[in-house]
Protein backbone atom coordinates (compact mmCIF):
# COMPACT_ATOMS: atom_id res chain seq x y z
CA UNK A 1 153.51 172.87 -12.07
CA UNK A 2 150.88 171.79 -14.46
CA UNK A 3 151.18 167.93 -15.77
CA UNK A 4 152.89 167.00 -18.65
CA UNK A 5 152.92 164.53 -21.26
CA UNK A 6 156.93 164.13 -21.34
CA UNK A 7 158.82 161.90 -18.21
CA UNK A 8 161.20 164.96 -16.98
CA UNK A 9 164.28 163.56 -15.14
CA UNK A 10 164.55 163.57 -11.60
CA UNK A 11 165.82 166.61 -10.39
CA UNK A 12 165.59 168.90 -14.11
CA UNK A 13 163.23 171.47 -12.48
CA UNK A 14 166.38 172.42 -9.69
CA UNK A 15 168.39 175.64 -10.69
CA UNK A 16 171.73 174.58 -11.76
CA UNK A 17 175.01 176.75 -13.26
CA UNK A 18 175.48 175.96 -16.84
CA UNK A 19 178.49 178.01 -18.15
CA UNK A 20 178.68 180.62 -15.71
CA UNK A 21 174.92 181.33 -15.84
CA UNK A 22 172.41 180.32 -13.24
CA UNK A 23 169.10 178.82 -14.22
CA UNK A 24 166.37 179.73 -12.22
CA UNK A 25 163.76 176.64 -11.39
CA UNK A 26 161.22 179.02 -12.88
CA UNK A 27 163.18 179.08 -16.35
CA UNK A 28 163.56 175.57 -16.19
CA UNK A 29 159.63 174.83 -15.47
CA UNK A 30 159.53 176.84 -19.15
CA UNK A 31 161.83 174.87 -20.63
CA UNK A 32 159.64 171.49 -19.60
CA UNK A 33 156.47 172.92 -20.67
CA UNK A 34 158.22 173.65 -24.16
CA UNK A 35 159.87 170.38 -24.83
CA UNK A 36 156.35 168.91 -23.78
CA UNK A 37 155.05 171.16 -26.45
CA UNK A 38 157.60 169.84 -28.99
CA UNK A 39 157.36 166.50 -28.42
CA UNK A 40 153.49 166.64 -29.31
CA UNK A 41 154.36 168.47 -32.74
CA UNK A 42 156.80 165.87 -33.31
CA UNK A 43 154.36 162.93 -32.37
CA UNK A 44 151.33 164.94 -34.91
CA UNK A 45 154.32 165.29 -37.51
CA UNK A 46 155.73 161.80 -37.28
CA UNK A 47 151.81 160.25 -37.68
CA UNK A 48 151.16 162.59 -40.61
CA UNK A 49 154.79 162.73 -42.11
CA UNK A 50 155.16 165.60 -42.01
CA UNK A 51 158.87 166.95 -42.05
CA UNK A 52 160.26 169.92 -39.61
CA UNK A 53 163.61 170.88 -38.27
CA UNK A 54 164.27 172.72 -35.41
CA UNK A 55 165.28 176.51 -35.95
CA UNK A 56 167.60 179.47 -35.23
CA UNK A 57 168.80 179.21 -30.84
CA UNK A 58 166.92 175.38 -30.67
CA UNK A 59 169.68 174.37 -33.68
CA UNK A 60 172.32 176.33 -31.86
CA UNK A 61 171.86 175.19 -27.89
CA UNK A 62 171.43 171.15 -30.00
CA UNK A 63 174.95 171.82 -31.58
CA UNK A 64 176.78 173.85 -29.14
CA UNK A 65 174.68 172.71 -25.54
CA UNK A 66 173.49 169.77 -26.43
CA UNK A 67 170.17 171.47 -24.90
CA UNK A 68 168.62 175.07 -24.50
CA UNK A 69 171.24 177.84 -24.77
CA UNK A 70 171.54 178.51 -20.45
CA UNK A 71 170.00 182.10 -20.85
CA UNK A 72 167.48 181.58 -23.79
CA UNK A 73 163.77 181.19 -22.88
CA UNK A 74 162.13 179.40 -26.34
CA UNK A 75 161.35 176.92 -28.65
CA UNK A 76 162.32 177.35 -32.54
CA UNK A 77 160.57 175.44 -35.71
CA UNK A 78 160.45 175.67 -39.26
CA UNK A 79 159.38 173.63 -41.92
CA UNK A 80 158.91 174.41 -46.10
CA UNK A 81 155.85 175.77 -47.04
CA UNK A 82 154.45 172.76 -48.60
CA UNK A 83 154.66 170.80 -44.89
CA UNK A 84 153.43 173.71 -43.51
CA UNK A 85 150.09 173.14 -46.04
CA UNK A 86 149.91 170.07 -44.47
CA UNK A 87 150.16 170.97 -40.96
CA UNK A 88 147.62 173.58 -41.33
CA UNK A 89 145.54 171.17 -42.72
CA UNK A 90 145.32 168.42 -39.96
CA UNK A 91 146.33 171.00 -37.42
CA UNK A 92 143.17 172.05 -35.52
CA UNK A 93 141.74 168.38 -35.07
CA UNK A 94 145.30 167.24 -34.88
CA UNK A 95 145.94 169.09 -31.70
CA UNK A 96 144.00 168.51 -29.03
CA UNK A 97 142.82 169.87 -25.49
CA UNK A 98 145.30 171.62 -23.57
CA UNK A 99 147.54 171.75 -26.47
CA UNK A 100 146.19 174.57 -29.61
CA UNK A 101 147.58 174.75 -33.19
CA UNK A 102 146.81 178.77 -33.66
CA UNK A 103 147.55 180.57 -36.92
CA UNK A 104 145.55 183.40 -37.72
CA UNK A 105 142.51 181.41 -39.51
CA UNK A 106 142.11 179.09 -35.88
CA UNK A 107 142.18 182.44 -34.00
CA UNK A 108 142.14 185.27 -35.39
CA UNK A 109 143.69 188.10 -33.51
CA UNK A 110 147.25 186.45 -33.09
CA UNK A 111 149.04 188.55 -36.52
CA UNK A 112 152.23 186.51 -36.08
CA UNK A 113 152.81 185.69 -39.69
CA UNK A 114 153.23 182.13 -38.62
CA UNK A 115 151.78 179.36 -36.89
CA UNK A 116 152.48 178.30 -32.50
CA UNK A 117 151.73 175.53 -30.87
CA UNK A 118 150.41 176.90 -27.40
CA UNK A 119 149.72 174.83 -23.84
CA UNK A 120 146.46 176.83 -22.86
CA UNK A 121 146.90 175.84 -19.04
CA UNK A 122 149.89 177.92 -19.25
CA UNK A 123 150.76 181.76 -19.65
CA UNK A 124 152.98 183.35 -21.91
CA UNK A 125 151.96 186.93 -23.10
CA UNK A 126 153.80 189.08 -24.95
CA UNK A 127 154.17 192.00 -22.05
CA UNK A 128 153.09 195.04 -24.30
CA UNK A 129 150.03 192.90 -25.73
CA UNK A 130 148.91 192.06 -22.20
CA UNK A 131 146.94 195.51 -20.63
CA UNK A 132 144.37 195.10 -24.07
CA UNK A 133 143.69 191.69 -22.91
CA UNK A 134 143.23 190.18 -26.24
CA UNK A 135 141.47 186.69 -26.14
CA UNK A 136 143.24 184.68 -28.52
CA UNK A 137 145.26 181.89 -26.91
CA UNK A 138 148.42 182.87 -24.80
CA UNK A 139 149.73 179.79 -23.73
CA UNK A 140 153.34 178.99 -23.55
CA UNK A 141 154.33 178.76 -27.13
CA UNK A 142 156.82 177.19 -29.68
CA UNK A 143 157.02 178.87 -32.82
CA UNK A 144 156.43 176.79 -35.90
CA UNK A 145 157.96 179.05 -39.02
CA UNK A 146 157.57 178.69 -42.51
CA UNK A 147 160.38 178.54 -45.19
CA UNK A 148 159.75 180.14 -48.82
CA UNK A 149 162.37 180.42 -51.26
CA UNK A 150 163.75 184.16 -51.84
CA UNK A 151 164.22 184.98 -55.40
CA UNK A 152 168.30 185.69 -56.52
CA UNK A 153 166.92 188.24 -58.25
CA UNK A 154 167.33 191.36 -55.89
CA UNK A 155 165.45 193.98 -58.06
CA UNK A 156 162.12 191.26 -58.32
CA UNK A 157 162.77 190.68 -54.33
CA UNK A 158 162.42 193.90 -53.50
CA UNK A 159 159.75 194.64 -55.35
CA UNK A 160 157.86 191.51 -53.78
CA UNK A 161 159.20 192.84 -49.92
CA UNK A 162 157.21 196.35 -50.97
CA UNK A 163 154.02 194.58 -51.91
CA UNK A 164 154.11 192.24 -48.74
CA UNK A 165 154.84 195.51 -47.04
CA UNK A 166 151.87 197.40 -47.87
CA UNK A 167 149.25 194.15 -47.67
CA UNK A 168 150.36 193.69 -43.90
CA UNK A 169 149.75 197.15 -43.38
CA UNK A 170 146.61 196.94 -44.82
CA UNK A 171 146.05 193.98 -43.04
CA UNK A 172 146.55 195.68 -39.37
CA UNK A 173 144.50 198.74 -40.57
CA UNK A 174 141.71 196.29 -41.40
CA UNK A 175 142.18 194.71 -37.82
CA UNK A 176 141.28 197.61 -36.38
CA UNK A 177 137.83 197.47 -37.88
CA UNK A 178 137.46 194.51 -35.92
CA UNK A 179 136.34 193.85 -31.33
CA UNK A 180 138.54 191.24 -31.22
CA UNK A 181 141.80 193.20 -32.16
CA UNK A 182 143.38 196.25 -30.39
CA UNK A 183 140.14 196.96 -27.72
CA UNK A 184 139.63 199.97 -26.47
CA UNK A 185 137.74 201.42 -23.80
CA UNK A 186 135.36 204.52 -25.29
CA UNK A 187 131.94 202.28 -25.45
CA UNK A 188 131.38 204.45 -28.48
CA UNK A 189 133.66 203.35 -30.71
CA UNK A 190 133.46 199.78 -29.36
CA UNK A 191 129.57 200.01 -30.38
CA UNK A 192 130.50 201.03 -34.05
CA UNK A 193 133.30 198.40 -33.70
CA UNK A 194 130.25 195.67 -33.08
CA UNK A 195 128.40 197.03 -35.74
CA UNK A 196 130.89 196.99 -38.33
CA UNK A 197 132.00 193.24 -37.25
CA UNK A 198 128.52 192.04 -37.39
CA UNK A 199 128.31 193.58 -41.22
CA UNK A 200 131.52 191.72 -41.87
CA UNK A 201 130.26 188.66 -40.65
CA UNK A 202 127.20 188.90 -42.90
CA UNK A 203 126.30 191.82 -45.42
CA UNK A 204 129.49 192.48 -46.53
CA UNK A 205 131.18 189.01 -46.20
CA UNK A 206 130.87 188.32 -49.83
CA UNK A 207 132.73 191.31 -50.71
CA UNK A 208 135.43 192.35 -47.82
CA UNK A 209 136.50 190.25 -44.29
CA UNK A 210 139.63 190.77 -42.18
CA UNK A 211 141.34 187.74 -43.76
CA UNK A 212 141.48 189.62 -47.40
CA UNK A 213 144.95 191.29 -46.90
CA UNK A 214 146.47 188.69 -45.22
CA UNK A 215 145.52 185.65 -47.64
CA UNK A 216 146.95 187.84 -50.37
CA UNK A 217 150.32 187.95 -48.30
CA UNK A 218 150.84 184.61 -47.96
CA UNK A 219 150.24 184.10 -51.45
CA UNK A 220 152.93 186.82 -52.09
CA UNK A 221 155.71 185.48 -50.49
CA UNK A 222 155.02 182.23 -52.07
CA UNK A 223 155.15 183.65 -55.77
CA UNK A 224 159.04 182.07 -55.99
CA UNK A 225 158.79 178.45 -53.98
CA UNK A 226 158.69 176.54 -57.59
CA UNK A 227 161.98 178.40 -58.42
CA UNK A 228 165.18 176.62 -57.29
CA UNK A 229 167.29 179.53 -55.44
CA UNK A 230 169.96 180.08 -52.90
CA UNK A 231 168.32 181.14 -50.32
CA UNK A 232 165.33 180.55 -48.07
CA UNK A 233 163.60 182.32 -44.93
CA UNK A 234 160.59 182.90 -43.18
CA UNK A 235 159.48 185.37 -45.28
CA UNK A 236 155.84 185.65 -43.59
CA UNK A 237 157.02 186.38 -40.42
CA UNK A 238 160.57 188.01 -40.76
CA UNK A 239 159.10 190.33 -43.80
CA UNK A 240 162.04 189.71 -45.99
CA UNK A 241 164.41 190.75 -43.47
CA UNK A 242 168.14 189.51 -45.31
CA UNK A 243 169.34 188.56 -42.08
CA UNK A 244 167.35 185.85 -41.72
CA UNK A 245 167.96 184.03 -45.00
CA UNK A 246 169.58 180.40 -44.99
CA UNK A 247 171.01 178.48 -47.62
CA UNK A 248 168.33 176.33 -49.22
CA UNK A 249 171.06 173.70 -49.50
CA UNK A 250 171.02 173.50 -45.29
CA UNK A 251 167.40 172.04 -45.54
CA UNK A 252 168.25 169.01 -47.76
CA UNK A 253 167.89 166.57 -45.06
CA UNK A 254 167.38 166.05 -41.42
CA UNK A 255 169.92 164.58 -38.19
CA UNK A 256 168.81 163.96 -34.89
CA UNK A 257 170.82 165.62 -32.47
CA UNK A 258 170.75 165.86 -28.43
CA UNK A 259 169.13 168.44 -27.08
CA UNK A 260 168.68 168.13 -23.04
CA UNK A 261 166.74 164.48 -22.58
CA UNK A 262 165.31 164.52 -26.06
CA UNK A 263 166.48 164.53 -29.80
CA UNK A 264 165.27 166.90 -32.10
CA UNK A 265 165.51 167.04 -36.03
CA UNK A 266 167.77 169.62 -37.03
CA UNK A 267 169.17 170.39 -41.02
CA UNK A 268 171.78 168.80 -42.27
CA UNK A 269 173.25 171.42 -43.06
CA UNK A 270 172.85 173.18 -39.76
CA UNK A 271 176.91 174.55 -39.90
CA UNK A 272 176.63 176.38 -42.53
CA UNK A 273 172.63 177.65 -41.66
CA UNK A 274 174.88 178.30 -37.85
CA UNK A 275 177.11 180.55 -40.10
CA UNK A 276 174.25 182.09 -42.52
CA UNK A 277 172.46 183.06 -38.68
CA UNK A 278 175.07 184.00 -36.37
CA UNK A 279 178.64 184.59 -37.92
CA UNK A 280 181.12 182.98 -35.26
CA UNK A 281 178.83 180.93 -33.57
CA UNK A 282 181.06 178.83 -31.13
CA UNK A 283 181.80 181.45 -29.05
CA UNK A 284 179.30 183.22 -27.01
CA UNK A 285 178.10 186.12 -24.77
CA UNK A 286 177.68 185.45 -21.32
CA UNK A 287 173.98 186.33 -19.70
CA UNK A 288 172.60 187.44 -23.27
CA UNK A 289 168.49 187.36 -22.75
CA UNK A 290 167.07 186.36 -25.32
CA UNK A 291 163.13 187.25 -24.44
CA UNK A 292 162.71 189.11 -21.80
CA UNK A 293 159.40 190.80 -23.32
CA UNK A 294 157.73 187.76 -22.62
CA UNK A 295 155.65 187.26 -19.67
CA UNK A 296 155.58 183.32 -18.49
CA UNK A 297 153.78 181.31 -16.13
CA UNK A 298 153.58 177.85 -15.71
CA UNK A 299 150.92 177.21 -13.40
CA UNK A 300 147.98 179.40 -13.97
CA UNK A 301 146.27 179.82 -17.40
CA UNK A 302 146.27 182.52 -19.58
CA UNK A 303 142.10 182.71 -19.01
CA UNK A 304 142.99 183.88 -15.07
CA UNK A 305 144.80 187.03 -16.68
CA UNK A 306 141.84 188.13 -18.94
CA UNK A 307 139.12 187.29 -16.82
CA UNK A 308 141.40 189.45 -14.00
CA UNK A 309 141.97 186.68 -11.27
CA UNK A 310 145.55 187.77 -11.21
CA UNK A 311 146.08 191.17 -11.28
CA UNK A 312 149.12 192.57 -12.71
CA UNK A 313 150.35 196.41 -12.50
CA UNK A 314 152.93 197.55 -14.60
CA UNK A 315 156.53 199.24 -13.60
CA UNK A 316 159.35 201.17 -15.47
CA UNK A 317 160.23 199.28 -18.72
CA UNK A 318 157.26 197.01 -18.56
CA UNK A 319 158.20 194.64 -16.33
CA UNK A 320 155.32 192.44 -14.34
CA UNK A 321 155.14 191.83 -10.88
CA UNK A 322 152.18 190.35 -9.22
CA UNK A 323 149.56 192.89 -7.59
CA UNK A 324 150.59 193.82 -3.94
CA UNK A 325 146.93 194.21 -3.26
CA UNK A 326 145.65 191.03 -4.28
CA UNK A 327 147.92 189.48 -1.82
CA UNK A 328 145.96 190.98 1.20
């Protein structure tokens, strides 16, 4: 287990039952690198004041756990876009060494729509990214989403979700132009690749780069955040997706609640947002994973993967198991 910055209580990284479920010491070595992960966002938030909340499971498993939900595997944030310009802003000297603020301008090649706050002596890949061995950071994340207002206006909303629709499409095709997204192994088209990165990087800067699209998609889904409306969401990541809009009246101010040995900030109005995310909420499904497409480890770096130093092979369904062969 790699160090943290957090004091863990004796005895947290033992499996335990929590209602009906077993948690494996693996899941819970996750959950410690997480918190550690959140507690340095809160300490860069609280020195810059800069105000978050917690988000979607992390507000449920506070309210109805008083810690993680027993079978989920992640860390939620969100903040309004105008703390988000601030985080961005301090972020990347903010941050430092193993921990990395990444949104797509610190490293480019993540196309999350949003920003995470990653532990690079860690490992957590998404498990269809990992065979292209992409090499932006894939530490153990928290996601840190932003909140834009959604117009009441359905006809001007869906006209604004069509726009944001095509730019991020434009945005991936323009990835593709690019080595650092979506390699592939003909050395032919991996040449022209080079080529046409270098021309971006120089010639043709003035006129066309691979941020173009996606500048002019944040700037979309901001068009409505001086409006006063009924809604929010995160808009940049979700794509305008109705089932994840909150009341903008949940975000009006912050509580600390438990959650495991810590207290988070979650909105006040975290009931109703409860009932805006998951209908009947206090009741729950037994042994419901939440992420099972990611791939986590806790004591080797993501580096070890794309260098190869741990091979992986991949079975049925994507699932990763550890090389046979490299055992011997």
């Amino acid at each position: 287990m790699i160090d943290l910055n957090i004091q863990l209580p004796e005895h947290f990284l033992e499996g335990e039952v929590r209602c009906g479920y077993y948690i494996a010491p693996a899941m819970k070595k996750g959950w410690a690198v997480q918190m550690d992960l959140l507690m340095e966002l809160d300490r860069v938030c609280r020195k810059y004041k800069i105000r978050y909340f917690v988000a979607e499971g992390t507000i449920l498993g506070a309210v109805r756990h008083k810690g993680f939900i027993p079978w989920d595997d992640d860390i939620d944030c969100c903040m309004t876009h105008s703390e988000y310009k601030k985080l961005c802003k301090i972020g990347p000297k903010a941050f430092r060494h193993p921990y990395f603020f990444q949104t797509e301008y610190t490293d480019p090649g993540s196309l999350r729509g949003h920003a995470q706050l990653r532990h690079s002596l860690t490992t957590g890949m998404l498990k269809d990214e990992i065979p292209f061995k992409y090499k932006f950071n894939q530490g153990i994340f928290i996601d840190i989403f932003v909140l834009d207002h959604v117009t009441d206006n359905k006809a001007l909303f869906e006209k604004q979700k069509k726009r944001c629709e095509r730019l991020w499409e434009d945005f991936f095709h323009a990835a593709h132009f690019t080595t650092r997204y979506y390699p592939i192994s003909n050395p032919v088209k991996n040449a022209g690749k080079s080529v046409f990165k270098f021309l971006l990087g120089g010639p043709l800067k003035p006129v066309y780069n691979e941020f173009k699209f996606y500048r002019i998609y944040e700037k979309e889904w901001q068009r409505y955040n001086n409006e006063e409306t009924k809604y929010m969401s995160f808009l940049s990541y979700s794509c305008g997706n109705s089932r994840n809009f909150r009341r903008s009246t949940c975000f009006d101010d912050v509580v600390y609640l438990d959650f495991e040995f810590l207290k988070v900030p979650v909105p006040s109005g975290y009931e109703d947002y409860l009932d805006d995310a998951y209908g009947n909420w206090h009741e729950f499904v037994l042994n419901t994973q939440f992420h099972s497409s990611i791939y986590f480890d806790c004591d080797h770096p993501y580096t070890d993967y794309l260098e190869g130093l741990r091979e992986v092979v991949w079975e049925e369904y994507g699932h990763v198991v550890e090389d046979p062969a490299a055992k011997e």
